[in-house]
C-alpha atoms as a PDB file:
ATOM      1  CA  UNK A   1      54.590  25.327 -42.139  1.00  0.00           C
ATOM      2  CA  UNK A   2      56.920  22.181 -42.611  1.00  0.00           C
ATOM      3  CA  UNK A   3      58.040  21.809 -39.214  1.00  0.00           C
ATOM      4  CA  UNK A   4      54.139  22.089 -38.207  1.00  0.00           C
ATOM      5  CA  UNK A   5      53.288  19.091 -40.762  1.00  0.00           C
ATOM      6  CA  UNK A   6      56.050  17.122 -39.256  1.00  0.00           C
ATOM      7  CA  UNK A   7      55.052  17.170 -35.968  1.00  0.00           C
ATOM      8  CA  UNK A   8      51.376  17.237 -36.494  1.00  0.00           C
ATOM      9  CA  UNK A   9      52.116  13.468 -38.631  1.00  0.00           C
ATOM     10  CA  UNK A  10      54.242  12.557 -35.462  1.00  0.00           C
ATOM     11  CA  UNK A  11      51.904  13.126 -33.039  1.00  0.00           C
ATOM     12  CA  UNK A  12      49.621  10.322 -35.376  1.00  0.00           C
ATOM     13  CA  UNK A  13      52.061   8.318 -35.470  1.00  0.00           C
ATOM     14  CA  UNK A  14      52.895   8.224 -31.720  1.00  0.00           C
ATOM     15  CA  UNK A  15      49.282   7.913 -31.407  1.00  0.00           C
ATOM     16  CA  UNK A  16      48.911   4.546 -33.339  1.00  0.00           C
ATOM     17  CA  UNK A  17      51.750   3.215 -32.271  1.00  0.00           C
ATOM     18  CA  UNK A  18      51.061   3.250 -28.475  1.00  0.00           C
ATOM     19  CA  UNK A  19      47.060   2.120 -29.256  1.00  0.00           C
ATOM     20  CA  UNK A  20      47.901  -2.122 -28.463  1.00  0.00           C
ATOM     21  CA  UNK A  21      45.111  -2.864 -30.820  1.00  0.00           C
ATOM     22  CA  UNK A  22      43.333  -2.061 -27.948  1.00  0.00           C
ATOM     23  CA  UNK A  23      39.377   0.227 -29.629  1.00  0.00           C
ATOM     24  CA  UNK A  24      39.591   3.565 -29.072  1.00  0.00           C
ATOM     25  CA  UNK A  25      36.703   5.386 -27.015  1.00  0.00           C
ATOM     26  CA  UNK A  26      35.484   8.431 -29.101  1.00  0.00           C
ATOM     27  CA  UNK A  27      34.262  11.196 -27.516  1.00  0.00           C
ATOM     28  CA  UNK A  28      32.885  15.302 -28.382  1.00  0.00           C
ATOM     29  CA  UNK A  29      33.366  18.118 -25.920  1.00  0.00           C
ATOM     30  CA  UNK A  30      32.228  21.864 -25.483  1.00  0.00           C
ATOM     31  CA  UNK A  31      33.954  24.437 -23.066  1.00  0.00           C
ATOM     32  CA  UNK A  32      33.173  27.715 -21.962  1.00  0.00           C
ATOM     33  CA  UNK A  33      35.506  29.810 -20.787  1.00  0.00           C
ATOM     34  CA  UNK A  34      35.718  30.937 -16.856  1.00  0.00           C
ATOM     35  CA  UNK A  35      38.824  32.723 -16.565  1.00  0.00           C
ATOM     36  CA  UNK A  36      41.190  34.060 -19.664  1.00  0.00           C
ATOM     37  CA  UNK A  37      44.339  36.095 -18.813  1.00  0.00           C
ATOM     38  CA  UNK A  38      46.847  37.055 -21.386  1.00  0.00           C
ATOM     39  CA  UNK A  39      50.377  38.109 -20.659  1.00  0.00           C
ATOM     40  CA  UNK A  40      52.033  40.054 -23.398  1.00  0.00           C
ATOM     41  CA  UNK A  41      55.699  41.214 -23.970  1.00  0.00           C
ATOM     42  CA  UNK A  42      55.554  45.144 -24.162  1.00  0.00           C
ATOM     43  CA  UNK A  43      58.514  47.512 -23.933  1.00  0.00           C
ATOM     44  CA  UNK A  44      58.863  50.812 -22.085  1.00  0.00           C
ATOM     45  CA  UNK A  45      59.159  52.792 -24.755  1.00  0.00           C
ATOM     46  CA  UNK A  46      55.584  52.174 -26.171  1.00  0.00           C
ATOM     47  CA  UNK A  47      54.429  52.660 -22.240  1.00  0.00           C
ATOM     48  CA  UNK A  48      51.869  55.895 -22.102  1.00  0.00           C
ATOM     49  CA  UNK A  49      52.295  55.865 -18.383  1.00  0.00           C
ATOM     50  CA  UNK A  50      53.219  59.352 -16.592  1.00  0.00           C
ATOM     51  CA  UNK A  51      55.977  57.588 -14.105  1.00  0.00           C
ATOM     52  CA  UNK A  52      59.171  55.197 -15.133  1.00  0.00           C
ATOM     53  CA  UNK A  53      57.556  52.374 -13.758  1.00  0.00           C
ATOM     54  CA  UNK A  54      57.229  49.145 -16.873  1.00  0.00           C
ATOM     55  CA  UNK A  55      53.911  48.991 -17.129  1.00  0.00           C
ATOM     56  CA  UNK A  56      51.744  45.759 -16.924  1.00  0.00           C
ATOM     57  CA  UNK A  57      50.774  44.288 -19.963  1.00  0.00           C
ATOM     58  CA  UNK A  58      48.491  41.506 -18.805  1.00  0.00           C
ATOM     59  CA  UNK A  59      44.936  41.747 -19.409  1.00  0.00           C
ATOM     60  CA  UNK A  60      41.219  39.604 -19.324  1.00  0.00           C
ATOM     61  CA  UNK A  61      39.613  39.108 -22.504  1.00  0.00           C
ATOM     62  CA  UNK A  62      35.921  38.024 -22.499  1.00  0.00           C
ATOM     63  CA  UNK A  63      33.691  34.967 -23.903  1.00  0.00           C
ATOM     64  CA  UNK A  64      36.009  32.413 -24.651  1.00  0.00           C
ATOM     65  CA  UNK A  65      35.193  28.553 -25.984  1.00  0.00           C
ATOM     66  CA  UNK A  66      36.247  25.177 -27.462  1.00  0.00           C
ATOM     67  CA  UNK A  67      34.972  22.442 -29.758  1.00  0.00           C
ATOM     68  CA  UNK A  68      36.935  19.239 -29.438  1.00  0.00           C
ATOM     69  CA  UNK A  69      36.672  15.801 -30.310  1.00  0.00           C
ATOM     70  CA  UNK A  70      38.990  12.572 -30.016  1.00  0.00           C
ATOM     71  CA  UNK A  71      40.038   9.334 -29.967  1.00  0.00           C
ATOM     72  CA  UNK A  72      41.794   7.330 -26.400  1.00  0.00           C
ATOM     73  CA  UNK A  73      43.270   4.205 -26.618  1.00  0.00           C
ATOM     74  CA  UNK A  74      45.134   2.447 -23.149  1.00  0.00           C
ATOM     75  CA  UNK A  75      47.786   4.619 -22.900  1.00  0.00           C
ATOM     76  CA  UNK A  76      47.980   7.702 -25.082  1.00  0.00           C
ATOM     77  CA  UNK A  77      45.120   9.241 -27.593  1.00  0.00           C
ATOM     78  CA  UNK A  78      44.688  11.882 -30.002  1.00  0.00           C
ATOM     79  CA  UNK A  79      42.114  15.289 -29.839  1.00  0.00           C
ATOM     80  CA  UNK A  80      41.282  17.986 -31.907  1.00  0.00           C
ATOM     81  CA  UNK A  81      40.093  21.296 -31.396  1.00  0.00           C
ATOM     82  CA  UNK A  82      38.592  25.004 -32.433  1.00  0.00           C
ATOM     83  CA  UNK A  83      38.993  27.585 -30.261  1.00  0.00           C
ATOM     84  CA  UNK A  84      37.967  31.698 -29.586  1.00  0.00           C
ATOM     85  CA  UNK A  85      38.250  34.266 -27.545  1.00  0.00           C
ATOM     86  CA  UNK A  86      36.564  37.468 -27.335  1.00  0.00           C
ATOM     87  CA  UNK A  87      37.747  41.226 -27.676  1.00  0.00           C
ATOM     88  CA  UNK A  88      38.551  43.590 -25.060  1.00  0.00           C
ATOM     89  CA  UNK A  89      39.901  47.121 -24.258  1.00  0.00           C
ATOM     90  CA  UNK A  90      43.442  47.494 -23.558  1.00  0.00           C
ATOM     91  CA  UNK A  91      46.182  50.180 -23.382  1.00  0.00           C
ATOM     92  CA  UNK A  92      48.895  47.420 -25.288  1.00  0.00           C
ATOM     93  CA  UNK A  93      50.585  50.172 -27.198  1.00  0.00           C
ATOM     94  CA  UNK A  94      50.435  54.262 -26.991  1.00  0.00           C
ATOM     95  CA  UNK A  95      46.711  55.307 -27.724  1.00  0.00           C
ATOM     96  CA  UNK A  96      44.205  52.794 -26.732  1.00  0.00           C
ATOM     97  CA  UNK A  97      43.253  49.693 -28.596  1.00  0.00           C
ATOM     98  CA  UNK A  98      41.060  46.787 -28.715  1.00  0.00           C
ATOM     99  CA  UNK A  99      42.585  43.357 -28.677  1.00  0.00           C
ATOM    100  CA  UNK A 100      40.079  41.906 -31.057  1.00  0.00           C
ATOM    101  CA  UNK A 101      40.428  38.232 -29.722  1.00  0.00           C
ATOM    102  CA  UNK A 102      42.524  34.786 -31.197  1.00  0.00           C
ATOM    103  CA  UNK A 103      41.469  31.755 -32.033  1.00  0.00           C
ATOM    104  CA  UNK A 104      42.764  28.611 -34.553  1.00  0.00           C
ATOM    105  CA  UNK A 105      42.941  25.083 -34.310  1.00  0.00           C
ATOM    106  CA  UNK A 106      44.879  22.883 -32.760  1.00  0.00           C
ATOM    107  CA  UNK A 107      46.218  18.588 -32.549  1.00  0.00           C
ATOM    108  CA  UNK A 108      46.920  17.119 -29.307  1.00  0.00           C
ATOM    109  CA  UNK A 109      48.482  13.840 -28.434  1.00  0.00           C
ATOM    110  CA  UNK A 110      46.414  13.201 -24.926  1.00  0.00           C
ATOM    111  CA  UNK A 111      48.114  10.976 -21.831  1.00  0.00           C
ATOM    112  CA  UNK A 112      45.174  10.042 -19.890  1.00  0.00           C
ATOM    113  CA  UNK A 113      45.504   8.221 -16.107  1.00  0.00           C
ATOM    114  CA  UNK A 114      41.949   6.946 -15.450  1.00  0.00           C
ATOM    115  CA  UNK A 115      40.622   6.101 -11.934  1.00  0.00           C
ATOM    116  CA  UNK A 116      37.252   4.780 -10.880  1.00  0.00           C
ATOM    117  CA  UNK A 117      35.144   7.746 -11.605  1.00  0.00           C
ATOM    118  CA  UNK A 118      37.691  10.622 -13.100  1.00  0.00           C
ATOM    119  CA  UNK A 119      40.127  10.966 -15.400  1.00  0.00           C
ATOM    120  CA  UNK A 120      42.944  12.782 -15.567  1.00  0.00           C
ATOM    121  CA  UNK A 121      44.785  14.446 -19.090  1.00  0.00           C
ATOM    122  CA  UNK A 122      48.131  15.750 -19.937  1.00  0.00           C
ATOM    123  CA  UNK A 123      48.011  17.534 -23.241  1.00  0.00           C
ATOM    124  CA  UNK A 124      51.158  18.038 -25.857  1.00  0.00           C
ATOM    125  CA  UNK A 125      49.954  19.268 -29.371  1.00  0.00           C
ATOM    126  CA  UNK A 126      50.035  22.033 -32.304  1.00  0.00           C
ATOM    127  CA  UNK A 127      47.774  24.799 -33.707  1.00  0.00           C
ATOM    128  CA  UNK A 128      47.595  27.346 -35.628  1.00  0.00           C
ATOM    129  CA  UNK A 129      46.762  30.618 -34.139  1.00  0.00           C
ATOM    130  CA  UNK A 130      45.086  33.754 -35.148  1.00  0.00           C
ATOM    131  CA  UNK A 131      44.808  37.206 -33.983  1.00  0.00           C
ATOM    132  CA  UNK A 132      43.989  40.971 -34.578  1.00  0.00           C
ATOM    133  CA  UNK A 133      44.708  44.134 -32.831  1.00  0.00           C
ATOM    134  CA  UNK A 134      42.985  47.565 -33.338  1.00  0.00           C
ATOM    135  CA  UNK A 135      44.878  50.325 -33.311  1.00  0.00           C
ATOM    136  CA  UNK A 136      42.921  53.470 -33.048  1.00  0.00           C
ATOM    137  CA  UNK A 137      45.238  56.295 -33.554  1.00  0.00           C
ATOM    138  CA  UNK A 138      46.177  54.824 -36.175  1.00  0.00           C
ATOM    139  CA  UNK A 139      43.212  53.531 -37.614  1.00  0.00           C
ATOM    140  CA  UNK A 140      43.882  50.102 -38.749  1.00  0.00           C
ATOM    141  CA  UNK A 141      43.579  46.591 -37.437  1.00  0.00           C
ATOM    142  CA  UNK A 142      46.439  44.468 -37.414  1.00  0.00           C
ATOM    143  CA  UNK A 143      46.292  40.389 -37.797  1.00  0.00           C
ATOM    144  CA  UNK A 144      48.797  37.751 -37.441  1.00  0.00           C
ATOM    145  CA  UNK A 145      48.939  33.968 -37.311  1.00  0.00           C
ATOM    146  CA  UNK A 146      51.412  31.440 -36.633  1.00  0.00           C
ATOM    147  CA  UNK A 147      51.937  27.800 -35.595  1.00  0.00           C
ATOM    148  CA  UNK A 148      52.578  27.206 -31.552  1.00  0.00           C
ATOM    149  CA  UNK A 149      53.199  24.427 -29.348  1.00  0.00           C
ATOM    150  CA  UNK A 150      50.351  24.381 -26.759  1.00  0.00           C
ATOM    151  CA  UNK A 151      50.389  22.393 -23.530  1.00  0.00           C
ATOM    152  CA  UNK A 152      47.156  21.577 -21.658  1.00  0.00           C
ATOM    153  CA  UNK A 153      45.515  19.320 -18.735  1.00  0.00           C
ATOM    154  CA  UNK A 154      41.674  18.339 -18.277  1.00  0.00           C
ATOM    155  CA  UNK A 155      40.479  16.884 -15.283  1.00  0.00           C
ATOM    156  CA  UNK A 156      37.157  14.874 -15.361  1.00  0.00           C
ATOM    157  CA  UNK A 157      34.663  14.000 -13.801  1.00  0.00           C
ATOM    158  CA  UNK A 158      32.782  10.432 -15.184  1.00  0.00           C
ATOM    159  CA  UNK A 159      28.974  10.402 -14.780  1.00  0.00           C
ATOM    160  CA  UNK A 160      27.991   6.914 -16.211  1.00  0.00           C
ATOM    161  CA  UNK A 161      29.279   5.111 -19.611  1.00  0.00           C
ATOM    162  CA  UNK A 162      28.699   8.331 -21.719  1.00  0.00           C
ATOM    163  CA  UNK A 163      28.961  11.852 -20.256  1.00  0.00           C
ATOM    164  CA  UNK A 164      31.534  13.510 -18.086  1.00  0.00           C
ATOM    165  CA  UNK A 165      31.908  16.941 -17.125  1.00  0.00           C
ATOM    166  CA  UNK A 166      35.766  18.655 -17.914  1.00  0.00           C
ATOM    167  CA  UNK A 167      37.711  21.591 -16.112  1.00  0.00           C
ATOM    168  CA  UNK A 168      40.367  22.524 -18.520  1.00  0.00           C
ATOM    169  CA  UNK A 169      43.553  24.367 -19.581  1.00  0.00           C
ATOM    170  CA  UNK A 170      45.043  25.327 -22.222  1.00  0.00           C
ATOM    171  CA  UNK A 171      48.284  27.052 -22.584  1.00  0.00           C
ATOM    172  CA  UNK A 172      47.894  29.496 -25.877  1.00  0.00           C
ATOM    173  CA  UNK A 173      51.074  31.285 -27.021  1.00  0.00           C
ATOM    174  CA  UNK A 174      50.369  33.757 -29.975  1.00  0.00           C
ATOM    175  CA  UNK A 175      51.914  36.528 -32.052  1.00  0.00           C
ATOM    176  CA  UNK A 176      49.048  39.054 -32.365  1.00  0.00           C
ATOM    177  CA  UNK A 177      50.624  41.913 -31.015  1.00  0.00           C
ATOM    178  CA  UNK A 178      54.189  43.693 -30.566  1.00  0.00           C
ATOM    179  CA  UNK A 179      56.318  40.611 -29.580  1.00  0.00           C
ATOM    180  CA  UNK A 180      54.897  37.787 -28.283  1.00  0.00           C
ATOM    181  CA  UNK A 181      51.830  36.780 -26.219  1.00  0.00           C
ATOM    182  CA  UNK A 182      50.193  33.873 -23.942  1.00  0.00           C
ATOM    183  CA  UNK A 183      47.002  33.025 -23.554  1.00  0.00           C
ATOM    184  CA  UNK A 184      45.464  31.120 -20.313  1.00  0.00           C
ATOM    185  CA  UNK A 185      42.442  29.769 -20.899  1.00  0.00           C
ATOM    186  CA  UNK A 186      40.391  28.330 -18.024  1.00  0.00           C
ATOM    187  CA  UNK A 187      37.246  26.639 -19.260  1.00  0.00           C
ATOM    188  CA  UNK A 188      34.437  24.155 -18.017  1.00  0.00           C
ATOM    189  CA  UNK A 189      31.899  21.982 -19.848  1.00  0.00           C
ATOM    190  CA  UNK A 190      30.833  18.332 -20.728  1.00  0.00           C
ATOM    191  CA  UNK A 191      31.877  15.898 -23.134  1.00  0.00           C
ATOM    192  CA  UNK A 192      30.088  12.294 -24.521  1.00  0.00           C
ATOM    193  CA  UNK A 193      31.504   9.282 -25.549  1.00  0.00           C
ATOM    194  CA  UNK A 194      30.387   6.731 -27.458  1.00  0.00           C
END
């Protein structure tokens, strides 16, 4: 939990230190998701399948979404955000399960390169991440949470002074399950600025 305060007070610090007294541009955003993958380390001993091939671990989750807000200056800026995804079916461990979905919040220092009418982001930040598995032979749900370092990117599209619409993604990793997980998170939606 230290090292996450530490860098969560660095990213605000690289934040107002690259601003050049320059007023930041404030904006809120919402995302649905379009496409969710999430690749999970499994071993082959907790494989069910009948051959000796590893079995693939990957799977879709559904409904997936974001809340964000921020702050850009010139050169660098600073966003929030709240995140979910939904559950789904999956044979992660012997007997079947259901991942029942992650979500947490998360910091991001932003690097945005702006052209005429869109905007490009690069995305560095922290968050802390929460998850659950159901294991039904077993007959209890399993939850575990952790601070990551996320990357992400937006690409925009400006329509006027205020809105823009935003094709995003975020890179998710998360200990919800045996070992360690990733989460891809493809998502559209708009944002406003003011």
């Amino acid at each position: 939990m230290q090292i996450k305060n530490q860098l969560i007070l660095a990213l605000f610090a690289a934040a107002a230190a690259c601003s050049g007294g320059a007023s930041a541009q404030s904006y809120l955003g919402a995302n649905l998701s379009v496409a969710v993958t999430t690749d999970s380390s499994c071993d082959k001993s907790s494989s069910n399948s009948n051959n000796n091939n590893f079995r693939d671990c990957s799977f879709k989750t559904r409904l997936g979404g974001k809340f964000y807000g921020g702050h850009l200056f010139d050169k660098v800026g600073v966003e929030i955000m709240t995140f979910g995804l939904g559950s789904t079916s999956t044979n992660l461990s012997k007997g079947e399960s259901r991942f029942d979905g992650v979500g947490g919040e998360a910091l991001y220092a932003v690097l945005p390169l702006r052209m005429e009418r869109v905007m490009l982001k690069g995305k560095l930040g922290v968050a802390h991440v929460r998850g659950g598995l159901v294991r039904f032979e077993k007959d209890k749900t399993e939850y575990k949470s952790s601070a990551q370092v996320l990357v992400g990117a937006t690409a925009s599209v400006l329509l006027g002074t205020h809105w823009a619409l935003n094709a995003d993604w975020d890179r998710i990793p998360a200990k919800f399950v045996d070992g360690k997980s990733v989460v891809n998170m493809l998502s559209l939606g708009a944002s406003y600025s003011f």
